[in-house]
Protein backbone atom coordinates (compact mmCIF):
# COMPACT_ATOMS: atom_id res chain seq x y z
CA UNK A 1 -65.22 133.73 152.96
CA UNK A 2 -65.85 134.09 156.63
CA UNK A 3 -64.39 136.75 158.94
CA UNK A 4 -62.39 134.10 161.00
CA UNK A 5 -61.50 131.86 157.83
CA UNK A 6 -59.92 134.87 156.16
CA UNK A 7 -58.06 135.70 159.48
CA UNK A 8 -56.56 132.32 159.86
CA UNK A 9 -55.59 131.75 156.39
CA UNK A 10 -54.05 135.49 157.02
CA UNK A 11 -52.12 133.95 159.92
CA UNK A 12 -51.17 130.83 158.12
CA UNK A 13 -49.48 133.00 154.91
CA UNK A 14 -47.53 135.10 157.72
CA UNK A 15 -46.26 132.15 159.40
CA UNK A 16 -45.11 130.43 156.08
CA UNK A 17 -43.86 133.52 154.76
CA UNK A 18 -41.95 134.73 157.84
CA UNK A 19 -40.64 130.49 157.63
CA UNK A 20 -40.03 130.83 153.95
CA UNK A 21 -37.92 134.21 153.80
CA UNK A 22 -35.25 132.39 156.46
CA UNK A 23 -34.73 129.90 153.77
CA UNK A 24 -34.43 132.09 150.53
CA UNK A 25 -30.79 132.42 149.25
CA UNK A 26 -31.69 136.29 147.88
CA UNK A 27 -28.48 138.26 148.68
CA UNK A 28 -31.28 141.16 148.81
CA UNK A 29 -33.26 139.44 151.53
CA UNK A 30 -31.04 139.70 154.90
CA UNK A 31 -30.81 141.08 158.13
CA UNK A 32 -33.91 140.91 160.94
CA UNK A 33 -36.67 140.70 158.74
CA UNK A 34 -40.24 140.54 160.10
CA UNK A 35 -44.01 139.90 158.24
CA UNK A 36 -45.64 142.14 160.27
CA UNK A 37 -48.97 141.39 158.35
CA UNK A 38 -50.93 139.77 155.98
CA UNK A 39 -54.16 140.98 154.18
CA UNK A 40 -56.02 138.98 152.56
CA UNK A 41 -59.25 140.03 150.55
CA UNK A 42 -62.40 138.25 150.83
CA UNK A 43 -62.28 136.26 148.23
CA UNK A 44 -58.57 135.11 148.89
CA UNK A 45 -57.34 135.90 145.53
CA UNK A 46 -54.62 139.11 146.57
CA UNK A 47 -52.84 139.10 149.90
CA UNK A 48 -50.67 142.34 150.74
CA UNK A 49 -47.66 141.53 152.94
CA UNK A 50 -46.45 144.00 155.38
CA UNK A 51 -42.71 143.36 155.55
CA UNK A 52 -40.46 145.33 158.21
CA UNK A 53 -36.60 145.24 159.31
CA UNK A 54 -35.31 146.46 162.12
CA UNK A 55 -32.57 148.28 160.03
CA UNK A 56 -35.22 150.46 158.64
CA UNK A 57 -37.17 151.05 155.92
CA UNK A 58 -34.65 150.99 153.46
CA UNK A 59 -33.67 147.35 153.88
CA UNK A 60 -37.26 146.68 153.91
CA UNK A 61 -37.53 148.35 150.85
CA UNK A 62 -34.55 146.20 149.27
CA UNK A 63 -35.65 142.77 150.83
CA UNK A 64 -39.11 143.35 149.24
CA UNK A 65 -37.32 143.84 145.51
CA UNK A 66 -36.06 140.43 146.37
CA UNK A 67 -39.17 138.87 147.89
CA UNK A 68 -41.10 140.28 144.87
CA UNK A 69 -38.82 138.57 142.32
CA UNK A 70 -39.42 135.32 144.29
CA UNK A 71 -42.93 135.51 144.40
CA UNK A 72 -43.82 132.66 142.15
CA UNK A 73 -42.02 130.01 144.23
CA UNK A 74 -43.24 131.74 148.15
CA UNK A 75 -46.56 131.17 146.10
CA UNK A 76 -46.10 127.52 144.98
CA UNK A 77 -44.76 126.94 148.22
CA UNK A 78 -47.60 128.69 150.44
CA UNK A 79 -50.02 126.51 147.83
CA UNK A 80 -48.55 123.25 148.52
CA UNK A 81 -47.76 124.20 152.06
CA UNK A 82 -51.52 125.09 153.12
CA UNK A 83 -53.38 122.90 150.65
CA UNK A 84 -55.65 126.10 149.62
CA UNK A 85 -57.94 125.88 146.65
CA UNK A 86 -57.03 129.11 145.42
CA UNK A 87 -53.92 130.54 146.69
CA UNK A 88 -53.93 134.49 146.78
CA UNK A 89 -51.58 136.56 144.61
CA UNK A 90 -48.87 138.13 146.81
CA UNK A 91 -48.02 142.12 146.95
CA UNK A 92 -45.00 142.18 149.59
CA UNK A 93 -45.13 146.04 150.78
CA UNK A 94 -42.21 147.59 152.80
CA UNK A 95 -42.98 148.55 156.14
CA UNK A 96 -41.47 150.94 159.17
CA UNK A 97 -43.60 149.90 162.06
CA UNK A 98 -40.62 147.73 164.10
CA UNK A 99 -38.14 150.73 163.40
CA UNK A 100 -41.28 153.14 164.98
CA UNK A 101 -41.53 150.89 167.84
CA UNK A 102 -38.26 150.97 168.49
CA UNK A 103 -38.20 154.87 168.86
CA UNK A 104 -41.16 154.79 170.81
CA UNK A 105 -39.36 152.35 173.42
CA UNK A 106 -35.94 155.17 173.15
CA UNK A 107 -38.38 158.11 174.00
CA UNK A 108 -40.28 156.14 177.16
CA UNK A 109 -37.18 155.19 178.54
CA UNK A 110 -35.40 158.41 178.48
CA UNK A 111 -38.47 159.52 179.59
CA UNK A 112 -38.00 157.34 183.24
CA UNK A 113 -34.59 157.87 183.09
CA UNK A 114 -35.29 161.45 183.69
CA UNK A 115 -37.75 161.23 185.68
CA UNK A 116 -35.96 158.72 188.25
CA UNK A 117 -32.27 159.59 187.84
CA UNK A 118 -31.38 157.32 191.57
CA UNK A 119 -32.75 154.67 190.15
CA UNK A 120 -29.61 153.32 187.67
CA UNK A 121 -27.60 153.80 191.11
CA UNK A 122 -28.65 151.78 193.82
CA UNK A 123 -27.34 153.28 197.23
């Protein structure tokens, strides 16, 4: 498969997935739950899925217990969804990378609050 094919059927799995996980009833899939990515081999027949929460990694880790036991149907689903002729297996992976970028944001900020302390008081 193409370079651009396999990024756009990439795309299409995140969007459906990150559609999909709003309407699961899983008690173990809550909170602010993100699909930060999608690999998908060249041959389309695995996908990874890079889930993240901005709780942290350990809701992450719990909504991907539940996103793993619901993998058949997010496949079926993805399948009918996209019309693919072969529609990837799915390895949902828990992921940290909105709970870094939220730190990072904390440590710039303090970092201009320090550095202009008159700004937060206009005079």
């Amino acid at each position: 498969m193409a370079g651009y094919k396999t990024d756009r059927v990439s795309e299409d799995i995140k969007r459906e997935i990150a559609a999909m996980i709003r309407e699961l009833k899983d008690p173990r899939i809550q909170g602010m739950l993100t699909v930060v990515n999608v690999e998908v081999s060249s041959d389309a027949s695995f996908a990874k899925v890079y889930v993240s929460a901005m709780e942290g990694i350990d809701t992450a880790k719990t909504a991907v217990k539940g996103l793993t036991s619901a993998t058949g149907y997010i496949r079926r689903e993805i399948g009918k969804r996209l019309h693919l002729r072969k529609t990837p297996e799915l390895k949902f992976i828990a992921d940290d990378s909105i709970e870094k970028g939220m730190n990072i944001t904390r440590l710039i900020n303090s970092v201009v609050k320090e550095e202009n302390p008159d700004e937060d008081n206009p005079s």
